[in-house]
N, C-alpha and C. Protein backbone atom coordinates (compact mmCIF):
# COMPACT_ATOMS: atom_id res chain seq x y z
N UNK A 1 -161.04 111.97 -7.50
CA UNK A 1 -159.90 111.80 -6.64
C UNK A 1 -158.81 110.97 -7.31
N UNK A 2 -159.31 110.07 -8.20
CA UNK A 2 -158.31 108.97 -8.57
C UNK A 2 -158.44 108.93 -10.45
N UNK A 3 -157.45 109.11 -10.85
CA UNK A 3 -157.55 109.21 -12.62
C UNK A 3 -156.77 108.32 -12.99
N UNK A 4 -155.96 107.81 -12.37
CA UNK A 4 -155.15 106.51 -12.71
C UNK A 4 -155.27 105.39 -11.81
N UNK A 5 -155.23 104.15 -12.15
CA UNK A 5 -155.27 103.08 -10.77
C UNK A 5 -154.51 101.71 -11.35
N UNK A 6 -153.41 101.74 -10.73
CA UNK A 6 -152.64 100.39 -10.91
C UNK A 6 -153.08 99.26 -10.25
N UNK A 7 -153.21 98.38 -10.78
CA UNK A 7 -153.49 96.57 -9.99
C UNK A 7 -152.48 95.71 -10.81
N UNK A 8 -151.39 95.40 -9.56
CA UNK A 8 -150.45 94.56 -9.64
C UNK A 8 -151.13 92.81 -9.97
N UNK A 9 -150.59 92.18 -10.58
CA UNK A 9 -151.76 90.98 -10.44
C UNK A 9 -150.10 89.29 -11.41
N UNK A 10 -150.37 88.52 -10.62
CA UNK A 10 -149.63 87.53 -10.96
C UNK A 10 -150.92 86.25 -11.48
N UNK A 11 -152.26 86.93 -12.07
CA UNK A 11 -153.20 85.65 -12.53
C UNK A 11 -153.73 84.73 -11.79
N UNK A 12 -153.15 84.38 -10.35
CA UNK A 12 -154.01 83.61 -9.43
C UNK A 12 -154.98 83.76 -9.29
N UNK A 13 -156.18 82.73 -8.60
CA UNK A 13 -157.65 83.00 -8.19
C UNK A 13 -157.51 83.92 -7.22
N UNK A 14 -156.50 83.57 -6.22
CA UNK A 14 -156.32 84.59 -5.02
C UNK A 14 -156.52 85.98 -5.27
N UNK A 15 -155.67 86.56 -6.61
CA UNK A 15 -155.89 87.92 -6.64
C UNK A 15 -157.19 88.44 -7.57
N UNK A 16 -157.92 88.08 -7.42
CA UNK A 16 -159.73 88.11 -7.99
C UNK A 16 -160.33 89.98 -6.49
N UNK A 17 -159.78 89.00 -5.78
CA UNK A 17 -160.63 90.12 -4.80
C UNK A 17 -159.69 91.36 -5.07
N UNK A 18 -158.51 91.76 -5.17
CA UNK A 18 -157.77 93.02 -5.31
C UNK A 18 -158.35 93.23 -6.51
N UNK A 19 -158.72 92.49 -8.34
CA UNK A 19 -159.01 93.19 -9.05
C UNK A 19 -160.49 93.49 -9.23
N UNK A 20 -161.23 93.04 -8.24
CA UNK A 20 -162.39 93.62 -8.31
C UNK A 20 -162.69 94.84 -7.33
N UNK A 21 -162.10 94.79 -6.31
CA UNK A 21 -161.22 96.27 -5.75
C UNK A 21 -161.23 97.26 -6.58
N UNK A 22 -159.89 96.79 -7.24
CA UNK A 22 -159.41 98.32 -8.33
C UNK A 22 -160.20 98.48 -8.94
N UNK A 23 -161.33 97.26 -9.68
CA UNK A 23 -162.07 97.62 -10.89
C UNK A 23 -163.51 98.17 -10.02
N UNK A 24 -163.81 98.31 -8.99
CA UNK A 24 -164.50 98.80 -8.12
C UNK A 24 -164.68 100.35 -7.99
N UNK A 25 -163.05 100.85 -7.38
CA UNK A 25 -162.91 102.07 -7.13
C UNK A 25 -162.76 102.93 -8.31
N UNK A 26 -161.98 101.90 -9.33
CA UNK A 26 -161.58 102.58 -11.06
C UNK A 26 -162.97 102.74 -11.58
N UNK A 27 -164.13 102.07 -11.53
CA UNK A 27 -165.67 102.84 -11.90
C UNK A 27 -166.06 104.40 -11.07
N UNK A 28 -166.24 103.94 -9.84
CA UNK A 28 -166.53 104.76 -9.27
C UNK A 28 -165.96 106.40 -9.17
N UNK A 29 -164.92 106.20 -9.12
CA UNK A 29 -163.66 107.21 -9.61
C UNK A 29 -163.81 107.91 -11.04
N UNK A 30 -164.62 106.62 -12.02
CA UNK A 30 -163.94 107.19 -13.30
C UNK A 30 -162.75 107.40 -14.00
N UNK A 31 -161.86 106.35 -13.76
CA UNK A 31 -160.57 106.28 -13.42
C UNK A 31 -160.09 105.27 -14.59
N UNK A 32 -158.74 105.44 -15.22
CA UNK A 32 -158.34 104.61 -16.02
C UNK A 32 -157.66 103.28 -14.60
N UNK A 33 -157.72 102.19 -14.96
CA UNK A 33 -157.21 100.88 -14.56
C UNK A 33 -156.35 100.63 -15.15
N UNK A 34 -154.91 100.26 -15.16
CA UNK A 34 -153.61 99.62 -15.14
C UNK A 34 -153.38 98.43 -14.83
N UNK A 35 -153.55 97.46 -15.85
CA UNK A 35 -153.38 95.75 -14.88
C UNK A 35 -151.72 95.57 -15.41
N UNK A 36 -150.89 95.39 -14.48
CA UNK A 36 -148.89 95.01 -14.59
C UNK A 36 -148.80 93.56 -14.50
N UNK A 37 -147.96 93.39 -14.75
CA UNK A 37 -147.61 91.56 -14.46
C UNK A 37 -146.00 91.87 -14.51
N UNK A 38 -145.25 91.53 -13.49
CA UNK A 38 -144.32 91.78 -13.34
C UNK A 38 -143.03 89.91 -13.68
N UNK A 39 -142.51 89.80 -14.56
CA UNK A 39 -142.17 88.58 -14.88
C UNK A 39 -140.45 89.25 -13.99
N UNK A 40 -140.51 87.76 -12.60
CA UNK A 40 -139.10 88.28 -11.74
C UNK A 40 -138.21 87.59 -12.30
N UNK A 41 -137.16 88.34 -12.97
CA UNK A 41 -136.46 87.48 -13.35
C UNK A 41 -135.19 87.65 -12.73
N UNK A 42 -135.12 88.28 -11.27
CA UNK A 42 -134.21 88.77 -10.40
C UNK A 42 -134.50 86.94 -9.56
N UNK A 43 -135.46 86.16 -9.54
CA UNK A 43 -135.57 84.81 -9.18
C UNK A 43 -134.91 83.78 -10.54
N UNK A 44 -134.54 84.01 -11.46
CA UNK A 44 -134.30 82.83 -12.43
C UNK A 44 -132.14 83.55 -12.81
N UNK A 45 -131.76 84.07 -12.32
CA UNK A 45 -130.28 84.75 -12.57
C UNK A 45 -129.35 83.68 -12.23
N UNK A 46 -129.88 82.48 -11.45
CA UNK A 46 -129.13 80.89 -11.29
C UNK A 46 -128.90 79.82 -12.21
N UNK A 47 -130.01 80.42 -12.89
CA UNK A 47 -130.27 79.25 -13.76
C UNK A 47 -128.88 78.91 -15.19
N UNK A 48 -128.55 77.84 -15.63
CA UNK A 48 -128.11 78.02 -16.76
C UNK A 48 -128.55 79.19 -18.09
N UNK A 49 -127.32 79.69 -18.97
CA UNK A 49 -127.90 80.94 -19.60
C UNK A 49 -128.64 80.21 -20.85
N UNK A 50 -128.59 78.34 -21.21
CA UNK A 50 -129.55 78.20 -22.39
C UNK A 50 -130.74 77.59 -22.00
N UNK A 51 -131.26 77.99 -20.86
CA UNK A 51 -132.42 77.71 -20.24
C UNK A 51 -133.73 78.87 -20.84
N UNK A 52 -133.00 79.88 -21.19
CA UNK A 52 -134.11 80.48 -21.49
C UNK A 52 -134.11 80.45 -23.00
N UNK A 53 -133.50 79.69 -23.78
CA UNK A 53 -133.42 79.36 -25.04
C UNK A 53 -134.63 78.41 -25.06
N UNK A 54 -134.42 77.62 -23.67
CA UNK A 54 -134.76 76.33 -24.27
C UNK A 54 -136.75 76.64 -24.18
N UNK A 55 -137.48 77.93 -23.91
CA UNK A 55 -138.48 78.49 -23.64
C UNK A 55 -139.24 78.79 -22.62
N UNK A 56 -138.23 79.02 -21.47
CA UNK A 56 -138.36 79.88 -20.19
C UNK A 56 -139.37 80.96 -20.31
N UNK A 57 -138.03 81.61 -21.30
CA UNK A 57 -138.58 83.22 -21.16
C UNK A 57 -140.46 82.84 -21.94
N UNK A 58 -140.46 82.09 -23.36
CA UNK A 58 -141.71 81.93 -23.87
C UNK A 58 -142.91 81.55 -22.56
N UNK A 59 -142.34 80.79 -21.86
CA UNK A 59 -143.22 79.92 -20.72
C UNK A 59 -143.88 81.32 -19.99
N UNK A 60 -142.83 82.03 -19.15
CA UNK A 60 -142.89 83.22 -18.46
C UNK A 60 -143.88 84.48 -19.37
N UNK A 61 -143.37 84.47 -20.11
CA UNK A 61 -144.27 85.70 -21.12
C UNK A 61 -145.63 85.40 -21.23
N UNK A 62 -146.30 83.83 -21.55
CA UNK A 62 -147.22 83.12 -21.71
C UNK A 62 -147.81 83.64 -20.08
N UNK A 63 -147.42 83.17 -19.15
CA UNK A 63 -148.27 83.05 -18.04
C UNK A 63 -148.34 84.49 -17.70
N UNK A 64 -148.11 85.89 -18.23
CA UNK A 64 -147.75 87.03 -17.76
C UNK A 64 -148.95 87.18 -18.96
N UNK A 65 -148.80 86.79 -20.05
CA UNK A 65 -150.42 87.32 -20.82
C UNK A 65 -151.97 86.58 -19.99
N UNK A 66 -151.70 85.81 -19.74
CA UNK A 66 -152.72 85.01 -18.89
C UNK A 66 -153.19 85.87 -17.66
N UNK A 67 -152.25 86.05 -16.94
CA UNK A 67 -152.73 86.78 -15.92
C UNK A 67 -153.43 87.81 -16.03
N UNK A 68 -152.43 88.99 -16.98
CA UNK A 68 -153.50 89.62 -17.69
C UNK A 68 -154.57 89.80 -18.15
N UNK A 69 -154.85 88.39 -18.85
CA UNK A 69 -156.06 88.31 -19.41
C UNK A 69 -157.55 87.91 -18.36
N UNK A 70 -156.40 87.72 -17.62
CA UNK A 70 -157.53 87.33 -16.08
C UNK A 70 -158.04 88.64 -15.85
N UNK A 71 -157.12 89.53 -15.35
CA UNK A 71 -157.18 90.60 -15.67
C UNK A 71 -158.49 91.19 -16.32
N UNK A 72 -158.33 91.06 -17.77
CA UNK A 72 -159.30 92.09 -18.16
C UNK A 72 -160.24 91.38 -17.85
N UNK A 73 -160.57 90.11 -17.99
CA UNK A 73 -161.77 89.71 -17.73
C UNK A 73 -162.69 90.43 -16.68
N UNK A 74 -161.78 90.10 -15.55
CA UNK A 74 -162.60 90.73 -14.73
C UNK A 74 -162.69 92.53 -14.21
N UNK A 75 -161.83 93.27 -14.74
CA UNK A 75 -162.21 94.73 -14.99
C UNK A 75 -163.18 95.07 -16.38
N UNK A 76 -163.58 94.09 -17.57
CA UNK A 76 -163.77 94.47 -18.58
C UNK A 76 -163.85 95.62 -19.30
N UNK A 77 -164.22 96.40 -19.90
CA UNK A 77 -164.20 97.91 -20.70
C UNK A 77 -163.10 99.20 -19.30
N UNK A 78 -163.48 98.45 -18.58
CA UNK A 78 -162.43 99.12 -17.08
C UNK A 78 -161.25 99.62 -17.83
N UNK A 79 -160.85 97.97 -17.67
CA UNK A 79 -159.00 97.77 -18.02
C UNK A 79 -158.45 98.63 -19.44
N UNK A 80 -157.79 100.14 -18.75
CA UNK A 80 -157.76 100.87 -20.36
C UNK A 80 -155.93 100.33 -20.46
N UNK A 81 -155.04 99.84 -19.76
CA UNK A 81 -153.68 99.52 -20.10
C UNK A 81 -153.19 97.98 -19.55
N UNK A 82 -152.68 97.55 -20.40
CA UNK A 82 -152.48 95.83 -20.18
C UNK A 82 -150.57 95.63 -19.95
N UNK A 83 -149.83 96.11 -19.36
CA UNK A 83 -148.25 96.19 -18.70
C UNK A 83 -147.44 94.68 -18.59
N UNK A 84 -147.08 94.15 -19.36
CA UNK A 84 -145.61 93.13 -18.89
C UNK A 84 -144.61 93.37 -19.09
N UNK A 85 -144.00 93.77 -17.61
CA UNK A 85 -142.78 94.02 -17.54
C UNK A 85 -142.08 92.87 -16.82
N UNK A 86 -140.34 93.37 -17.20
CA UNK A 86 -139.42 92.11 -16.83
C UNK A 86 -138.77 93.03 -15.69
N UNK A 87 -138.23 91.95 -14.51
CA UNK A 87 -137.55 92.79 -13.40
C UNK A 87 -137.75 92.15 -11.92
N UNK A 88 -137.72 93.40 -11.23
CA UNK A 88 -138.10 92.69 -9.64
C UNK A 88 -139.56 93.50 -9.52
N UNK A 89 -140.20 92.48 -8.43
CA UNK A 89 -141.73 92.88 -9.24
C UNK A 89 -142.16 94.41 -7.95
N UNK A 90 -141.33 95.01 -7.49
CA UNK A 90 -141.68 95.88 -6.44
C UNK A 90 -141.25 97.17 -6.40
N UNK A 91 -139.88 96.60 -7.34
CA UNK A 91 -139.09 97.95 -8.18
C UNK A 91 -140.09 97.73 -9.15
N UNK A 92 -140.28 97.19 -10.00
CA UNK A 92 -141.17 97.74 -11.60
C UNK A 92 -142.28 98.07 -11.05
N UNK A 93 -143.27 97.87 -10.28
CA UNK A 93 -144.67 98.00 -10.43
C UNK A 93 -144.63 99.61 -9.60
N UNK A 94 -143.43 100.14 -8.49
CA UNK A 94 -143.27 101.66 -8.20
C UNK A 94 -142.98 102.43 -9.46
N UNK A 95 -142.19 101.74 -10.10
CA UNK A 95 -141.70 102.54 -11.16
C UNK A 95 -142.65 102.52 -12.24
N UNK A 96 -143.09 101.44 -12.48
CA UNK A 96 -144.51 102.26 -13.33
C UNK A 96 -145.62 102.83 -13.07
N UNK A 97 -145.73 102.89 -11.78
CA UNK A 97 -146.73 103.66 -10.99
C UNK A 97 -146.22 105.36 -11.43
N UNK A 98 -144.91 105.25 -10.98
CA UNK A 98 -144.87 106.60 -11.24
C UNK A 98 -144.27 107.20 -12.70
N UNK A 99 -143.69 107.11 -13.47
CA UNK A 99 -143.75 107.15 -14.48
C UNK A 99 -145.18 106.80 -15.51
N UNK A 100 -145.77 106.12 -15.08
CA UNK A 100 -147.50 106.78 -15.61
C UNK A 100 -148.08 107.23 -15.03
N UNK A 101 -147.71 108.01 -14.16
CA UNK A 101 -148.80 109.13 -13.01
C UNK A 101 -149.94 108.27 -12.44
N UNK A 102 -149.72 107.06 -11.94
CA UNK A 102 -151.16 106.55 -10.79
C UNK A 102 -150.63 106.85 -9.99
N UNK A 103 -152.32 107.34 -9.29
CA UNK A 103 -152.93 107.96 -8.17
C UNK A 103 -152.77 106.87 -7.22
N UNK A 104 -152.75 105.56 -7.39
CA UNK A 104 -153.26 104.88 -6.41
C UNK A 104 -152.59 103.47 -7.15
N UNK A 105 -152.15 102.85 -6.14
CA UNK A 105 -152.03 101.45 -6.25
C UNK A 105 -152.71 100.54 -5.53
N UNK A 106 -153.27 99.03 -5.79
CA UNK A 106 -154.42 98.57 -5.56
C UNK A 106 -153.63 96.79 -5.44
N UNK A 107 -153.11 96.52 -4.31
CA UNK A 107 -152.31 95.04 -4.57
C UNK A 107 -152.77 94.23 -3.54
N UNK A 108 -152.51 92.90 -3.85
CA UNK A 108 -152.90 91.98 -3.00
C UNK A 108 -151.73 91.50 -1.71
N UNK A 109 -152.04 91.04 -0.36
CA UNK A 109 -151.22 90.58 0.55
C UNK A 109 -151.91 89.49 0.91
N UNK A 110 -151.06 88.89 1.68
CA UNK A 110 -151.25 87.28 2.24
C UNK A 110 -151.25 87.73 3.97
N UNK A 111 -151.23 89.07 4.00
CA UNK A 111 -150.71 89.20 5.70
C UNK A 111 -149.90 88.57 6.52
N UNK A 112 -148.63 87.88 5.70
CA UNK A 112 -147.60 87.29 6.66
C UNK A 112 -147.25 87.87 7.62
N UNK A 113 -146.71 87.64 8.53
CA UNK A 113 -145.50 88.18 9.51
C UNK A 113 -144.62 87.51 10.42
N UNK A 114 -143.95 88.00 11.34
CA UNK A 114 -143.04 87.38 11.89
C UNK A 114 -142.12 86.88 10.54
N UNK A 115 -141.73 85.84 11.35
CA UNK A 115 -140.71 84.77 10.59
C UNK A 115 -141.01 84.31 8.83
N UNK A 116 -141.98 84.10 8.34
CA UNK A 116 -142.41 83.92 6.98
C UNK A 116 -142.07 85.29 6.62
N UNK A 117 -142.83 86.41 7.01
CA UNK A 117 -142.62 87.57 5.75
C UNK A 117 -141.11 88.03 6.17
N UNK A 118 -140.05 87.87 7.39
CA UNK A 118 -138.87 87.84 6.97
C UNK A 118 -137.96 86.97 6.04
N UNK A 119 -138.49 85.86 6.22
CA UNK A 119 -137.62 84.77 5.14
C UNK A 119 -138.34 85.12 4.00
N UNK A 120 -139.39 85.13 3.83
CA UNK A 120 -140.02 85.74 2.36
C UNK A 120 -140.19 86.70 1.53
N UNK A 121 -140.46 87.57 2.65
CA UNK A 121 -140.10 89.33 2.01
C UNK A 121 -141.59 89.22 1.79
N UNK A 122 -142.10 90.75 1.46
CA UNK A 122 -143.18 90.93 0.83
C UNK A 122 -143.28 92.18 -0.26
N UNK A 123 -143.41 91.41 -1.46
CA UNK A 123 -143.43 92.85 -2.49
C UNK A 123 -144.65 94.16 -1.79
N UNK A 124 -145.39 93.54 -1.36
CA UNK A 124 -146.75 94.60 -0.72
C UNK A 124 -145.68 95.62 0.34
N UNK A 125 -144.99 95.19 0.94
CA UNK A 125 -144.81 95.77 2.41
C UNK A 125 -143.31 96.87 1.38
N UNK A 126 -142.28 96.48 -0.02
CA UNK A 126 -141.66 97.52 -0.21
C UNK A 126 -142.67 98.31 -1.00
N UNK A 127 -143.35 97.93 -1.45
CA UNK A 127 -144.03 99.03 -2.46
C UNK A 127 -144.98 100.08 -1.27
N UNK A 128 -145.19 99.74 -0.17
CA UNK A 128 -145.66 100.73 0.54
C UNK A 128 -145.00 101.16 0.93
N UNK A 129 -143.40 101.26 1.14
CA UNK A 129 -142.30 101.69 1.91
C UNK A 129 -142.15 102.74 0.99
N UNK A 130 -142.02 102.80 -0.71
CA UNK A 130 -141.31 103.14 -1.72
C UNK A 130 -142.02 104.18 -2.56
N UNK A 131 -143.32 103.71 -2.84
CA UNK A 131 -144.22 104.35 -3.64
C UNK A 131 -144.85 105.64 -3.15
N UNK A 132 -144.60 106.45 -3.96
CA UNK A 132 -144.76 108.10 -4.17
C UNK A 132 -146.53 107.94 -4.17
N UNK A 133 -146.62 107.37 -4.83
CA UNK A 133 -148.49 107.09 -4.39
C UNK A 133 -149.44 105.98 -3.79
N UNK A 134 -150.08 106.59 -2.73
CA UNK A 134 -151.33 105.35 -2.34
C UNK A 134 -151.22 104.17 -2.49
N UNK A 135 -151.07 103.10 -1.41
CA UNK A 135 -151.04 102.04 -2.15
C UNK A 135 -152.45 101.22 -1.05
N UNK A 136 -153.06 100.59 -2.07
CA UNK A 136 -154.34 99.88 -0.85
C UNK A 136 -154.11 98.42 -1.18
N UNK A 137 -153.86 97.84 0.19
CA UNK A 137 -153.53 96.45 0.15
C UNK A 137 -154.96 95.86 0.37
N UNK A 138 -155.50 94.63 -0.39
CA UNK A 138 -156.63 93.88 -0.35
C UNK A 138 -155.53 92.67 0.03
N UNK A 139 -156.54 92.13 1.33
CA UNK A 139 -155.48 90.82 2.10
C UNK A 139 -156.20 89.58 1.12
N UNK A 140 -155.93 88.79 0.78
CA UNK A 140 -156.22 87.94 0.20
C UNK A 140 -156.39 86.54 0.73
N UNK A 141 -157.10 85.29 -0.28
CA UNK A 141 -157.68 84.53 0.74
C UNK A 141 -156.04 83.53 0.67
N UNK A 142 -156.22 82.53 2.06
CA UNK A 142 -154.83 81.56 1.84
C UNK A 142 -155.36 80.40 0.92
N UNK A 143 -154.27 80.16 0.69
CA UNK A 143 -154.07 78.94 -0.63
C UNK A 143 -155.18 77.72 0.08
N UNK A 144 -154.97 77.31 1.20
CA UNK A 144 -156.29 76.37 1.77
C UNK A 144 -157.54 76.65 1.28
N UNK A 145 -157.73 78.04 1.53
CA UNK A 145 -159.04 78.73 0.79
C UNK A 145 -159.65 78.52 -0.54
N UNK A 146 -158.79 78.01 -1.39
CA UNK A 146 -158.77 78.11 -3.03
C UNK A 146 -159.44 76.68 -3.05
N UNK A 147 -160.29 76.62 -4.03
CA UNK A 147 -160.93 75.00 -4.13
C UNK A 147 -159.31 74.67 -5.08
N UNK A 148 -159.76 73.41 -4.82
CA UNK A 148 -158.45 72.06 -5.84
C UNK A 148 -158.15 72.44 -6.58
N UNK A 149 -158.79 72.73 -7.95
CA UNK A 149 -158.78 72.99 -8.68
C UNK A 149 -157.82 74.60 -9.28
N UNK A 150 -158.29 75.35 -8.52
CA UNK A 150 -157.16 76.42 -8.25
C UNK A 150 -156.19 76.10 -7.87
N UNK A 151 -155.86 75.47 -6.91
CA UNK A 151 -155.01 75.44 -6.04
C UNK A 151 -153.25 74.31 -6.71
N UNK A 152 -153.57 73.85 -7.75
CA UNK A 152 -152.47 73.45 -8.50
C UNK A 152 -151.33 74.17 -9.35
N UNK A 153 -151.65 75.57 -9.30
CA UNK A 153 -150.88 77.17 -9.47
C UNK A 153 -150.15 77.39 -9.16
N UNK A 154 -148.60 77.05 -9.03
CA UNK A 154 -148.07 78.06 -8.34
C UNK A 154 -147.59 79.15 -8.30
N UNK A 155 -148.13 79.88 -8.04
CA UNK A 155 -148.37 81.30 -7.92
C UNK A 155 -148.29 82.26 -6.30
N UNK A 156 -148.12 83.31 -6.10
CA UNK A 156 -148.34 84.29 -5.20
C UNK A 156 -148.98 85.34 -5.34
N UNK A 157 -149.99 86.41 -4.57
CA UNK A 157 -150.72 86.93 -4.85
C UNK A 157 -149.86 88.32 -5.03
N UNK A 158 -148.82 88.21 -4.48
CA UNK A 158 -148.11 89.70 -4.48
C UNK A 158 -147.15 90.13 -5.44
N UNK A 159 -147.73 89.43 -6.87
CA UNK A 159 -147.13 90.24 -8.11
C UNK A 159 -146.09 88.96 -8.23
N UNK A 160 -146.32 87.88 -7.85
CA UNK A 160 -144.46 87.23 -8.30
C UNK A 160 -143.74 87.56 -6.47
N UNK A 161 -144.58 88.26 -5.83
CA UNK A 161 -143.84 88.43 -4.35
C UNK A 161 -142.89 87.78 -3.78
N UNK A 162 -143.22 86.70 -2.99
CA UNK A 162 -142.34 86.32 -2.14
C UNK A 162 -140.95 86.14 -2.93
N UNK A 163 -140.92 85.45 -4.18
CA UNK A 163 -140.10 85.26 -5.10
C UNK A 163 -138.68 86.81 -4.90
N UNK A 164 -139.43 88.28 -4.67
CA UNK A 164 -138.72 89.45 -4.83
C UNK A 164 -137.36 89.39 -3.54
N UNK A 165 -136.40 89.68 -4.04
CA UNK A 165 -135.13 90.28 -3.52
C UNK A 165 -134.74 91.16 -3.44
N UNK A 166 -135.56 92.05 -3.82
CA UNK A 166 -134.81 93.59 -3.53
C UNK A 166 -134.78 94.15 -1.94
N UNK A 167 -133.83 94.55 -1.77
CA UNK A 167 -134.04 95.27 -0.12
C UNK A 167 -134.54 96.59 -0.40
């Protein structure tokens, strides 16, 4: 049923349960796995322009291989494509969905609503609006949930999410 399978992933502990998901259904399937890391840089366009001289962009690229590498860890021999792209993380991760033909997208949510996921937005909620293919949201645990030690990250489980501006 499934020959391609994207998992959006920003390296948090939080998103552990979506990539054992994808790397779940991507066995079972027989399916190549896609881990993206979407670096938003539609959130840093305020900043002074020698800020990313000064090793922004290095900082950002760094934590976008990390995640990744979280990533393969936990899909191991799974994970056949490793993706960092620059952008808004809801436009890139549709657009590489479809431009590499996955069947299925596999992302994490926080299940906001009301008032938070309007002031926040949720990359989960456009990529299901947008995406030409499947998308299976794994709700993820809240940041309370995360022992200490995790929990000094800051991070979101929805690719760089709340961070996204695109309408």
């Amino acid at each position: 049923m499934y020959e391609r399978i994207l998992v959006p992933t920003d390296g948090s502990p939080e998103v552990d349960t979506v990539l054992e998901h994808a790397t779940a259904l991507a066995a079972a399937h027989d399916a190549e796995l896609h881990a993206l890391y979407v670096i938003n840089t539609a959130g840093y366009t305020g900043l002074p322009g020698d800020t990313a001289i000064g090793g922004l962009d290095a900082m950002m690229n760094e934590q976008g291989e990390a995640a990744l590498d979280r990533a393969a860890e936990h899909a191991g021999d799974r994970l056949t494509e490793r993706v960092l792209l620059d952008g808004r993380p809801s436009a890139e991760i549709v657009d590489y969905a479809d431009e590499s033909d996955c069947d299925l997208i596999v992302m994490g949510t926080h299940g906001r609503g009301g008032i938070d996921r309007l002031l926040l937005g949720s990359v989960a909620e456009r990529v299901v609006r947008t995406s030409e293919a499947p998308v299976l949201t794994v709700r993820v645990p809240k940041r309370s949930n995360v022992d200490d030690a995790d929990a000094d990250t800051d991070t979101d489980a929805d690719a760089g999410a709340d961070a996204d501006t695109d309408s």
